[in-house]
Protein backbone atom coordinates (compact mmCIF):
# COMPACT_ATOMS: atom_id res chain seq x y z
CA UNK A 1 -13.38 2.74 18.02
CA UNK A 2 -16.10 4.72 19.41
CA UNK A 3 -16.69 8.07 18.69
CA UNK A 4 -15.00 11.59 20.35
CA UNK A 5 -18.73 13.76 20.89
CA UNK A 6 -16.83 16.23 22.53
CA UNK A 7 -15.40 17.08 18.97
CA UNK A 8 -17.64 15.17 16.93
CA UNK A 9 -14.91 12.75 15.24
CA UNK A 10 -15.58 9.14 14.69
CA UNK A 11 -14.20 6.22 13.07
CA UNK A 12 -15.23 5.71 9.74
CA UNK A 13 -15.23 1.94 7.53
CA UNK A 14 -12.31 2.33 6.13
CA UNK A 15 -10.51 3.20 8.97
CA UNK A 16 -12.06 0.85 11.25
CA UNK A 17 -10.85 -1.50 8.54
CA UNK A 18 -7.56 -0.61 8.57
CA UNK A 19 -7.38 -0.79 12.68
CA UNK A 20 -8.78 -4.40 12.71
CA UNK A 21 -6.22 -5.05 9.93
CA UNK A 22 -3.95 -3.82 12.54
CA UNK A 23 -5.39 -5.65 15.37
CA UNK A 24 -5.79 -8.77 13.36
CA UNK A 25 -1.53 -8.55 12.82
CA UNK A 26 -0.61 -7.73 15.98
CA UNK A 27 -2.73 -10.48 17.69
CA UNK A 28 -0.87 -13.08 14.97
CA UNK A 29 2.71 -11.94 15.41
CA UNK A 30 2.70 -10.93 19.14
CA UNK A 31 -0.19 -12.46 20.63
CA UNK A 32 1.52 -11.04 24.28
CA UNK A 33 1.03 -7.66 23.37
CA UNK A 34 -2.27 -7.38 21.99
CA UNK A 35 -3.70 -9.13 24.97
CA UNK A 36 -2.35 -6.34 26.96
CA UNK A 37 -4.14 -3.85 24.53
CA UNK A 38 -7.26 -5.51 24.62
CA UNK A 39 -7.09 -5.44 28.40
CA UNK A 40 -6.33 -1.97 28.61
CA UNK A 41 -9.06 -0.66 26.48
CA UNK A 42 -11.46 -2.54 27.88
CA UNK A 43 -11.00 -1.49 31.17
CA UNK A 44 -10.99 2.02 30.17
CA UNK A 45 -14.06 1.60 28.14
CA UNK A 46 -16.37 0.03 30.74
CA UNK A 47 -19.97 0.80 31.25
CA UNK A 48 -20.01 2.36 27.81
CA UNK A 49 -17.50 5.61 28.82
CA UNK A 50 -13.82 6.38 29.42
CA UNK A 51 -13.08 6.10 32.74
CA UNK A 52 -10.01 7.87 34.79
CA UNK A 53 -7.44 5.13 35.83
């Protein structure tokens, strides 16, 4: 997760943790799905900034 600098929030260990537990499950038990995730944010997320889209 990157972090929010307009507000200063960020992801910290544990809870990156706990979202690649998530990830992790999701990709196991409905591999369709988190391929459609993975696509989304990382099209958003290109050239290191959220883009409109």
């Amino acid at each position: 997760m990157r972090p929010d600098t307009r507000s200063g929030a960020s992801c910290t260990d544990s809870g990156a943790l706990i979202a690649g537990s998530c990830v992790g499950g999701l990709e196991q038990k409905r591999p369709d799905e988190n391929a459609l995730l993975v696509d989304h944010y990382t099209r958003i997320f290109q050239n290191g900034r959220l883009e409109d889209g």
